[in-house]
Protein backbone atom coordinates (compact mmCIF):
# COMPACT_ATOMS: atom_id res chain seq x y z
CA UNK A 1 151.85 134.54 141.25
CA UNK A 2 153.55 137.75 141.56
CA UNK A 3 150.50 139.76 141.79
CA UNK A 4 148.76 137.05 144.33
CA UNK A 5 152.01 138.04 146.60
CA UNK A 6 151.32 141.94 146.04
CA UNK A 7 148.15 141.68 147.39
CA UNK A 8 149.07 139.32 150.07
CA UNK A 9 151.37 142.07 151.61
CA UNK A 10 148.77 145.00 151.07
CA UNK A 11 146.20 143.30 152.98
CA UNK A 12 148.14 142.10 155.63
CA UNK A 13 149.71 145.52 156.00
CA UNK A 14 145.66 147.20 156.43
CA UNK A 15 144.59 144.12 158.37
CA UNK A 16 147.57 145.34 161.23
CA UNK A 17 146.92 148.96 160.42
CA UNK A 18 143.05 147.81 161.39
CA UNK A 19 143.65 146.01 164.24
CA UNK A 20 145.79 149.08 165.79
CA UNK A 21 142.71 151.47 165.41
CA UNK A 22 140.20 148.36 167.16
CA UNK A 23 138.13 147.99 163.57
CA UNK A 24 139.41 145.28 161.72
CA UNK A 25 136.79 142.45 163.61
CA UNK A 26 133.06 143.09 163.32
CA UNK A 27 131.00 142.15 166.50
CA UNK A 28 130.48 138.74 165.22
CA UNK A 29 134.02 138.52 164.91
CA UNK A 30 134.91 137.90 161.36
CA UNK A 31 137.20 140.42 159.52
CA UNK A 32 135.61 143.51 158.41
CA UNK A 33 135.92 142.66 154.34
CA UNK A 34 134.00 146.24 153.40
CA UNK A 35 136.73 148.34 155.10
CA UNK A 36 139.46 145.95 153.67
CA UNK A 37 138.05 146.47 150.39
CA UNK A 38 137.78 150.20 150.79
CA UNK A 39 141.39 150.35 152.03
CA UNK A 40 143.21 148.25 149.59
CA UNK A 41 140.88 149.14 146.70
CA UNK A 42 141.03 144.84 145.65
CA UNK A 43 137.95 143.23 144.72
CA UNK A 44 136.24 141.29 147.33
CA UNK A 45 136.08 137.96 145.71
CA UNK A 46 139.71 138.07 145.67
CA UNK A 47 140.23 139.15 149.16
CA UNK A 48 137.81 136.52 149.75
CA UNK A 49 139.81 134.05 148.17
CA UNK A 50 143.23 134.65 149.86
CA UNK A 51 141.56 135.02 153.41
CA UNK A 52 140.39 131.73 152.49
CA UNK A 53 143.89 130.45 151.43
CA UNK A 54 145.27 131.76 154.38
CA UNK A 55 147.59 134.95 152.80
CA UNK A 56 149.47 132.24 151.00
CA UNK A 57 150.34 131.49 147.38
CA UNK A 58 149.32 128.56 146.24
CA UNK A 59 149.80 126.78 142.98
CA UNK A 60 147.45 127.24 139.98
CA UNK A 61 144.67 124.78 139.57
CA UNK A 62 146.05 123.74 136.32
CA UNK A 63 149.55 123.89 136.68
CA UNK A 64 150.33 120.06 137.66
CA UNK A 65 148.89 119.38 134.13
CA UNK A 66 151.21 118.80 131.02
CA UNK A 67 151.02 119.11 127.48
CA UNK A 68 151.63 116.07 125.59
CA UNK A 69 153.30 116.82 122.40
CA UNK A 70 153.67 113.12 121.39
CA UNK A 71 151.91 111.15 119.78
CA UNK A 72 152.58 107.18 120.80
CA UNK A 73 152.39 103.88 118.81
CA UNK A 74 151.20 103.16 115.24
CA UNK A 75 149.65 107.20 115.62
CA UNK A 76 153.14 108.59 116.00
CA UNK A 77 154.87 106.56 113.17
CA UNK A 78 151.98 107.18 110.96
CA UNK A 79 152.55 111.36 111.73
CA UNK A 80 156.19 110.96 111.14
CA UNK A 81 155.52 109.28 107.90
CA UNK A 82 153.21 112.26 106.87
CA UNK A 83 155.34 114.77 107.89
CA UNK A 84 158.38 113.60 105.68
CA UNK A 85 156.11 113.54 102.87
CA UNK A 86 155.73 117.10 103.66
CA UNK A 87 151.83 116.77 104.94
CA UNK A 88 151.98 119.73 107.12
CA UNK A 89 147.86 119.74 107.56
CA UNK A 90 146.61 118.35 111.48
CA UNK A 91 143.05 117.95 110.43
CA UNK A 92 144.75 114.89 107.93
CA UNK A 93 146.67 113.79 110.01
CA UNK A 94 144.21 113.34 112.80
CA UNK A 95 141.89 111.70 111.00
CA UNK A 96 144.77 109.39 109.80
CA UNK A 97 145.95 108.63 113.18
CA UNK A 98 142.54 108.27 114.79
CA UNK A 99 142.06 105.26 112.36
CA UNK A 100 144.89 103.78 114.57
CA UNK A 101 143.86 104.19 117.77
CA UNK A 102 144.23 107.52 118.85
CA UNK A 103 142.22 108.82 121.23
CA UNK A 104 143.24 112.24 121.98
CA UNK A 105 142.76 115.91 120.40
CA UNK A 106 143.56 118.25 117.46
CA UNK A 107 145.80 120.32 119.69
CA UNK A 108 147.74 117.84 120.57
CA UNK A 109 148.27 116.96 116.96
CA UNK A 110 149.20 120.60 116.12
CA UNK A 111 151.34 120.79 118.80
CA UNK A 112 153.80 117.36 117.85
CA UNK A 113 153.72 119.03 114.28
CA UNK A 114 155.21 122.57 116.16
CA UNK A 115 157.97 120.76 117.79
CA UNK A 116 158.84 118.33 114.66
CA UNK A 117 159.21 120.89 112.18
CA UNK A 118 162.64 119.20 111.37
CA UNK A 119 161.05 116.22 109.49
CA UNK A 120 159.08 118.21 107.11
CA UNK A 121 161.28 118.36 103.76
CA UNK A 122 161.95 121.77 102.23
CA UNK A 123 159.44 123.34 99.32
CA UNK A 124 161.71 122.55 96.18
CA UNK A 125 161.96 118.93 97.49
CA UNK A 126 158.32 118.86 97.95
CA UNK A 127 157.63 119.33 93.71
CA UNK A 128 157.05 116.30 92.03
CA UNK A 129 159.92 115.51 90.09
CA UNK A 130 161.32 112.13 88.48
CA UNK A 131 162.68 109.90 91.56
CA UNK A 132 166.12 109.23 90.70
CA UNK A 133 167.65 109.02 87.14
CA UNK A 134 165.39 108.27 84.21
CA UNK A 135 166.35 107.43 80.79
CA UNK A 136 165.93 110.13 77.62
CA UNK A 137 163.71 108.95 74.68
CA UNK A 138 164.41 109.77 71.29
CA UNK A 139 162.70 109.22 68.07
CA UNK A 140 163.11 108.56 64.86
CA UNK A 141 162.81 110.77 62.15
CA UNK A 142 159.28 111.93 61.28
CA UNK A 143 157.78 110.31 64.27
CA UNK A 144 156.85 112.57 66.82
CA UNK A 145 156.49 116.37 67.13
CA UNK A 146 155.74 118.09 70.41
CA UNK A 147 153.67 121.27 70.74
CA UNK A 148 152.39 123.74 73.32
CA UNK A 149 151.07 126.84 74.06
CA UNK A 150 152.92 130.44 75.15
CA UNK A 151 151.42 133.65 76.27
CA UNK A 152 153.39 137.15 76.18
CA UNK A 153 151.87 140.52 76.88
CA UNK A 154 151.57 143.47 73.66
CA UNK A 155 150.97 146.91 74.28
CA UNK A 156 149.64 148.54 72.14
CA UNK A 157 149.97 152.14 70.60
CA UNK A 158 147.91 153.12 73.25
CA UNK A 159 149.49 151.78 75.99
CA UNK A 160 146.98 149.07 76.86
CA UNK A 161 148.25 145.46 77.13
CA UNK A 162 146.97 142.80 75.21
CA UNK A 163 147.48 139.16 75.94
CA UNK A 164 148.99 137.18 72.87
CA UNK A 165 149.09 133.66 72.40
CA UNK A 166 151.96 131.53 70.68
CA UNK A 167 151.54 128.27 68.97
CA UNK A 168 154.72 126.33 69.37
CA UNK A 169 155.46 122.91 67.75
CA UNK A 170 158.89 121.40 67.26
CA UNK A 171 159.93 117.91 65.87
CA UNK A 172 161.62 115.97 68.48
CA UNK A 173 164.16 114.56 66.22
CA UNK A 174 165.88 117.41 64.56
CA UNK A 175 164.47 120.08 66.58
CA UNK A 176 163.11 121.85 63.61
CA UNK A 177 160.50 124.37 65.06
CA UNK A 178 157.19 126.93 64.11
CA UNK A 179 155.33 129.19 66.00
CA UNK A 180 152.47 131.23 64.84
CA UNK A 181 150.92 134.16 67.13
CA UNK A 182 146.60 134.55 68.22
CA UNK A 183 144.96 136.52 69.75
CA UNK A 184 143.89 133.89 72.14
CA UNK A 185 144.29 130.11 72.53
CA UNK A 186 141.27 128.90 72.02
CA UNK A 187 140.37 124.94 70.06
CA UNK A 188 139.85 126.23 66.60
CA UNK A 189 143.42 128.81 67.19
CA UNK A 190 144.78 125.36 67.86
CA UNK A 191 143.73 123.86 64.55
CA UNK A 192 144.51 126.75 62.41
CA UNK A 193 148.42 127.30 64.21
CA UNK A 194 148.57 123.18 64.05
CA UNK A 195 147.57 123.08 59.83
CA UNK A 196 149.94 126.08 59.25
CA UNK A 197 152.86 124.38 60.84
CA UNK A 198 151.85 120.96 59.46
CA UNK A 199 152.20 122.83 55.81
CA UNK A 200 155.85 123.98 56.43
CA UNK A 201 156.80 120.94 58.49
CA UNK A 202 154.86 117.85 57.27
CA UNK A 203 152.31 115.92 59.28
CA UNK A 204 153.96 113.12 61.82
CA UNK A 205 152.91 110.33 63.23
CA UNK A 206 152.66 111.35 66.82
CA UNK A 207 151.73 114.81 68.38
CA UNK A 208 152.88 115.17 72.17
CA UNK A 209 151.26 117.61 74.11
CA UNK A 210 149.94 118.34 77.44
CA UNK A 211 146.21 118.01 78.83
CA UNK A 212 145.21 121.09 77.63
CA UNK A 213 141.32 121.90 77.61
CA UNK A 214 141.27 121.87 73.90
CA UNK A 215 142.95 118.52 73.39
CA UNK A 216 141.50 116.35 76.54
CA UNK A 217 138.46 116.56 78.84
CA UNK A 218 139.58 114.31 80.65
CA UNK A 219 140.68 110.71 81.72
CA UNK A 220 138.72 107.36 81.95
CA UNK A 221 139.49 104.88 85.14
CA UNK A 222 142.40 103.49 83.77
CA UNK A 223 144.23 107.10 83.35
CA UNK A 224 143.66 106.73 79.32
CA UNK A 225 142.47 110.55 77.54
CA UNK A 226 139.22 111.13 76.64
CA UNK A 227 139.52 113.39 73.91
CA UNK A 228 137.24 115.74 72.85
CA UNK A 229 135.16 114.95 69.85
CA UNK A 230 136.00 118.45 67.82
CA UNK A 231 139.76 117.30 68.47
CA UNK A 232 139.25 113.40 67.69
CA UNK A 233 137.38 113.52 64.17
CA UNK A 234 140.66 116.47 63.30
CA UNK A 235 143.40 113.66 64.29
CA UNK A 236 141.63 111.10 62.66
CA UNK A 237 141.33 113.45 59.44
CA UNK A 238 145.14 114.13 59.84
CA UNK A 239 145.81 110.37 60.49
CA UNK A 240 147.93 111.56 63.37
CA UNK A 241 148.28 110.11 66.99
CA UNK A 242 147.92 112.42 70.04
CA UNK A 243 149.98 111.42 73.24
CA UNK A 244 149.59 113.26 76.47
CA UNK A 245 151.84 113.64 79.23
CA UNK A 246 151.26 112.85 82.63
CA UNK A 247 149.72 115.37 84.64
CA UNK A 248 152.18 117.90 86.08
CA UNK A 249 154.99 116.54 84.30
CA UNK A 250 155.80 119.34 81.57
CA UNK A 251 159.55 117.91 81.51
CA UNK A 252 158.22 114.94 79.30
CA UNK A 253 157.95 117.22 76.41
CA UNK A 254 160.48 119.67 77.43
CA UNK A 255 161.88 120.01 73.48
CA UNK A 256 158.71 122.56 72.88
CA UNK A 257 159.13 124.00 76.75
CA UNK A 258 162.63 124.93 76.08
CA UNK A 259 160.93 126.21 72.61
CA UNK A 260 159.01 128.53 74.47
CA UNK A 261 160.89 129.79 76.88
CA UNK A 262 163.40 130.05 73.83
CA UNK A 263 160.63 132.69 71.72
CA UNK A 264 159.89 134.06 75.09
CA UNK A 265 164.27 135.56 75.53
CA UNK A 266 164.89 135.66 72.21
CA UNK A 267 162.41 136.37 69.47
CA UNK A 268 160.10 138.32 71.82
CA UNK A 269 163.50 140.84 72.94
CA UNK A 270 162.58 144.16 71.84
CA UNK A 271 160.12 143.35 69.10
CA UNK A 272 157.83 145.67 67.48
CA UNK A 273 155.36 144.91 64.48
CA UNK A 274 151.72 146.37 62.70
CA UNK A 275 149.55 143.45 63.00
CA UNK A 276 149.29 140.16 63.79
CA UNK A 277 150.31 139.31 60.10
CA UNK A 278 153.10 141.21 60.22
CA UNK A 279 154.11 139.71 63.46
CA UNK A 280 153.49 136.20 62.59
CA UNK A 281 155.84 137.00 58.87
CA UNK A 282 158.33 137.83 61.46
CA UNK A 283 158.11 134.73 63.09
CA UNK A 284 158.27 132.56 60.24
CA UNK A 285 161.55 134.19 59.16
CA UNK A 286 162.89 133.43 62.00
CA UNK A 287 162.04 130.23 62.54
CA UNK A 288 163.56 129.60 58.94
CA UNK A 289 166.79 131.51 60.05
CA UNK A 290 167.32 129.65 63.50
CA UNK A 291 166.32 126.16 61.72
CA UNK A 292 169.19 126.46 59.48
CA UNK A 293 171.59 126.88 62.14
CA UNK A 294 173.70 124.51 64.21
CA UNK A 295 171.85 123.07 67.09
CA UNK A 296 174.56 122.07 69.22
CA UNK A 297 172.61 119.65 71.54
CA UNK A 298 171.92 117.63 68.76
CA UNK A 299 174.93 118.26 66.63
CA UNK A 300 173.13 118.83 63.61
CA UNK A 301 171.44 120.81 61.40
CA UNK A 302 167.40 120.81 61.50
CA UNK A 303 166.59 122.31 58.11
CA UNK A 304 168.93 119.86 56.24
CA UNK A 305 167.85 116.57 58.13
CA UNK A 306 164.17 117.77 58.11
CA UNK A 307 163.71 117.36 54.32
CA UNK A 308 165.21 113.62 54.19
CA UNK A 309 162.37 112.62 57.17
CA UNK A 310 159.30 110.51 56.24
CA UNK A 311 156.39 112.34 56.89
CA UNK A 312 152.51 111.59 56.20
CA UNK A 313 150.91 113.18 53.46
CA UNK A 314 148.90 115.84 54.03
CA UNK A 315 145.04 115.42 53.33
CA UNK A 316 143.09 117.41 50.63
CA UNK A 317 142.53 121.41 51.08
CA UNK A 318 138.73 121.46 50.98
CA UNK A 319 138.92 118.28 53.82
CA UNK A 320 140.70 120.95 56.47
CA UNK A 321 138.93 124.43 54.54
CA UNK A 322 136.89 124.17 57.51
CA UNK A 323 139.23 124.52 60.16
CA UNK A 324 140.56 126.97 58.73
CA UNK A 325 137.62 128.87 57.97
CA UNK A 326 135.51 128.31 61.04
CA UNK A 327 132.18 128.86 60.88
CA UNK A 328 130.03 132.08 62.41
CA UNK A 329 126.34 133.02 63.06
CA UNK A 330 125.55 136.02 61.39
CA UNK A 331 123.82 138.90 63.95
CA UNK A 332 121.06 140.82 63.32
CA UNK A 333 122.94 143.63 62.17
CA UNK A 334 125.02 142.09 59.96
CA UNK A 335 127.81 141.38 61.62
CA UNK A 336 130.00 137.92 62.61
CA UNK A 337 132.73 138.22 65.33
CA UNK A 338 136.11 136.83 65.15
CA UNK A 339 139.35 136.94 67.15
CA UNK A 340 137.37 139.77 69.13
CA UNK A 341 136.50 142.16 66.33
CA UNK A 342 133.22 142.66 64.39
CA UNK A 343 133.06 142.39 60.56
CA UNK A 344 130.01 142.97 57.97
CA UNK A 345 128.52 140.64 56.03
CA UNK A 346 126.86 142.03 52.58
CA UNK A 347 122.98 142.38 52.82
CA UNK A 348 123.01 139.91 49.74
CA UNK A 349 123.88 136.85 51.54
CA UNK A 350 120.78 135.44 53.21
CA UNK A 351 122.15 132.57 55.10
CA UNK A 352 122.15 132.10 58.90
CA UNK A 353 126.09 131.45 59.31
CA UNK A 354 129.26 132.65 57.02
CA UNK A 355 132.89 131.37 57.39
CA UNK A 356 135.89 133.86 57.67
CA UNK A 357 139.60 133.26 57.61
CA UNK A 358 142.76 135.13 57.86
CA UNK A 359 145.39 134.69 55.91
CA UNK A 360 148.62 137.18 55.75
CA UNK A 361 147.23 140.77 55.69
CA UNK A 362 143.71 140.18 54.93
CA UNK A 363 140.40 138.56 56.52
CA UNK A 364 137.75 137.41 54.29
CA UNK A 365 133.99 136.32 54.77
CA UNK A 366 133.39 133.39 53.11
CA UNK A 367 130.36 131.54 51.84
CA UNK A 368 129.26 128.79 54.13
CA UNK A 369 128.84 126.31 51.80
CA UNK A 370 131.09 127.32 48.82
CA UNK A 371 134.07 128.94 50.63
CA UNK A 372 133.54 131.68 47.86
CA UNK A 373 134.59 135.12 48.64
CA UNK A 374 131.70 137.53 50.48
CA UNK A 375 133.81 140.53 51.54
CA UNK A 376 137.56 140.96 51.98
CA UNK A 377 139.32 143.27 55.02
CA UNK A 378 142.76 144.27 56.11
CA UNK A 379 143.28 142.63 59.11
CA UNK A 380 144.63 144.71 61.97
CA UNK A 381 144.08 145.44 66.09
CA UNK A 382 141.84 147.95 65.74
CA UNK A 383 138.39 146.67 67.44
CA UNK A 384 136.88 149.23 65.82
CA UNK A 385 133.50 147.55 64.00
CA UNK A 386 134.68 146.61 60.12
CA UNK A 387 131.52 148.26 57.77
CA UNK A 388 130.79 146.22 54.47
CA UNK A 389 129.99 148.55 51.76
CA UNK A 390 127.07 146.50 51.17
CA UNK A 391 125.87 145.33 54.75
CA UNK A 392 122.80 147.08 54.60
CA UNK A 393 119.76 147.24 52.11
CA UNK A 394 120.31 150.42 50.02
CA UNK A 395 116.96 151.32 49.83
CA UNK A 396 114.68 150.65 52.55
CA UNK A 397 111.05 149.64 51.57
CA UNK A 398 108.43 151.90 52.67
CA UNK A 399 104.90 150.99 53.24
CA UNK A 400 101.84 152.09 51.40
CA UNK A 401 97.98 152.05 52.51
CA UNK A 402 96.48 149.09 51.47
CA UNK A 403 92.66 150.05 51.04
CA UNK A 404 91.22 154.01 50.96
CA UNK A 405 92.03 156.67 53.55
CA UNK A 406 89.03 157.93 55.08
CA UNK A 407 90.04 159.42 58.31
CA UNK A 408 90.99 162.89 58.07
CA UNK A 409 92.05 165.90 60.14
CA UNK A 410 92.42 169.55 59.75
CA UNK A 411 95.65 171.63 60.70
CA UNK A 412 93.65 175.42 61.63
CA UNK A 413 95.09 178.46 60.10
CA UNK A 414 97.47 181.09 61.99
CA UNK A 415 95.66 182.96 64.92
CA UNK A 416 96.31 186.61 63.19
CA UNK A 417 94.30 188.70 65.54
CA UNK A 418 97.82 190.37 66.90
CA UNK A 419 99.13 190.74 63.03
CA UNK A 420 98.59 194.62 63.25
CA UNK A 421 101.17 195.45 65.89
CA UNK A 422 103.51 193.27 63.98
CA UNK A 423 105.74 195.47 63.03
């Protein structure tokens, strides 16, 4: 507008200024637009275009048009409704509201969620969380214990950091608790941390946990778990249940959460150890020291109402040997991994796979079959590759010719033509 006035003056000024010095009409007498052009330095479609308007400002071609930023009938009370529930995204609700009738654009869609930025609730409200007040279970005594994973960081001597994993279970009626360090978290971690703590605590009748990878693939049509079958054939073994909470609900077990987060300001503060081993004898004092304290949200005390609870009996050794010796293929040079480091295998075993285990400050290699004793090692964090004295064959076979030798060659003595200036 203001510029369109600008030029109006400017050209009207040269047009006067023109007409004064008898050039501003050609001889067919239109205006001279060349010299205009040259005088006011404008382009000629524009002086064109306010010649045409007759040196006046007039409105823009789109200006009597208005945005509409509502959105009327069903479509606006089905975007309101959206928008509460904190759907902030126009492409859904378009296609929402189109299903109602509406006939206009995306913009307009973005535009009524601009101006009704009131309505959407704030981020905290947004996170699923029990509506209104809910009731808190409890159970009776040696019915249920809940478990779950925890990761801290370790640095080493080095200074690298190494990612630790801690297997947490705690029994939801006395809050007696265990956790037991891995290097990672994977399904047979799970089984090893979950026999170890079923050996100090007893086996239950119910594990709670969440839908971890290792526990749960996933869930049928109805919502039920579909469990995998490495997991399944170890509950039934245990004779244990396994409940799962609903997805994104972590509160519904929230005795091993507060666990967790217990390890993670407490036990974890400052601590320093050799190994694994050493670290996981730390935790298991611990445990034993805090369990025979006051727990003050329950009023009593978990190591003295823990022994009088009826637990399951534990099944035979050699029925969960296998867990805790999982199995490994054996590499061409001798070698099975485990928890990320390499150990040897003595030449003398000829079988495909071997077993190995921890257990406190030593790793053995175990017959597959037998669970007898290959090789023994001091388990520590080096991932430096652990030699058997007897990995490899001590004396390698050499081959001989199997009929006569009948191609021969000559080696040809010295050249000694030069020998007499040898000196």
């Amino acid at each position: 507008m203001q510029k369109d006035k600008d030029a109006i003056n400017i050209i009207t000024n040269e047009i006067e200024k023109m007409k004064a010095e008898g050039i501003a009409f050609k001889k067919d007498g239109k205006l001279n637009l060349p010299e205009i052009q040259r005088r006011t330095s404008l382009s000629r479609k524009k002086i064109k275009r306010l010649l045409e308007n007759g040196l006046e400002v007039k409105p823009h071609g789109n200006s009597h048009k208005k945005d509409n930023h509502l959105i009327a009938g069903k479509g606006e009370q089905r975007a309101v409704e959206l928008l509460k529930q904190g759907v902030t995204n126009s492409s859904v609700i378009y296609e929402q509201i189109k299903e109602l009738g509406y006939l206009g654009g995306l913009t307009t869609v973005k535009n009524f969620i601009k101006t009704n930025q009131n309505l959407i609730p704030a981020k905290r409200l947004i996170i699923q969380k029990p509506q209104g007040k809910v009731n808190r279970y409890s159970t009776g005594p040696g019915e249920m214990y809940q478990m779950d994973w925890g990761f801290v960081n370790v640095i080493d001597s080095f200074g690298k950091v190494w990612k630790c994993a801690c297997f947490a279970m705690v029994c939801h009626h006395c809050g007696f608790r265990f956790i037991e360090f891995f290097p990672n978290a994977k399904q047979e971690s799970l089984f090893i941390g979950m026999i170890h703590a079923f050996m100090v605590m007893g086996v239950p009748k119910i594990i709670l946990t969440d839908n971890m990878a290792s526990v749960s693939s996933h869930r049928d049509c109805n919502g039920n778990p579909i469990f995998n079958k490495e997991y399944d054939d170890f509950q039934n073994l245990l004779g244990v249940e396994t409940r799962l909470c609903k997805v994104k609900h972590p509160w519904t077990k929230g005795a091993v959460e507060r666990l967790v987060q217990f390890v993670k300001n407490n036990f974890i503060q400052g601590r320093t150890f050799i190994n694994v081993n050493d670290l996981n004898t730390q935790a298991l004092n611990w445990c034993m020291k805090e369990n025979s304290h006051l727990q003050k949200g329950l009023g009593v005390i978990p190591a003295e109402i823990h022994k009088t609870e009826p637990l399951i009996e534990s099944p035979a050794k050699e029925l969960i040997m296998p867990y805790l010796a999982p199995s490994r293929a054996i590499t061409l040079d001798g070698f099975v991994y485990y928890e990320g480091r390499r150990y040897g295998v003595p030449f003398s075993y000829k079988q495909k796979k071997a077993r190995i285990m921890r257990n406190l400050d030593d790793v053995y290699i175990l017959d597959f079959d037998s669970y007898s004793v290959l090789e023994q090692y001091k388990a520590d964090w080096s991932l430096k590759p652990h030699y058997s004295e007897f990995q490899f064959e001590p004396k390698m076979p050499e081959e001989h010719p199997t009929v006569e030798v009948k191609s021969v060659m000559q080696i040809l003595p010295p050249d000694n033509d030069f020998a007499s200036f040898d000196f």
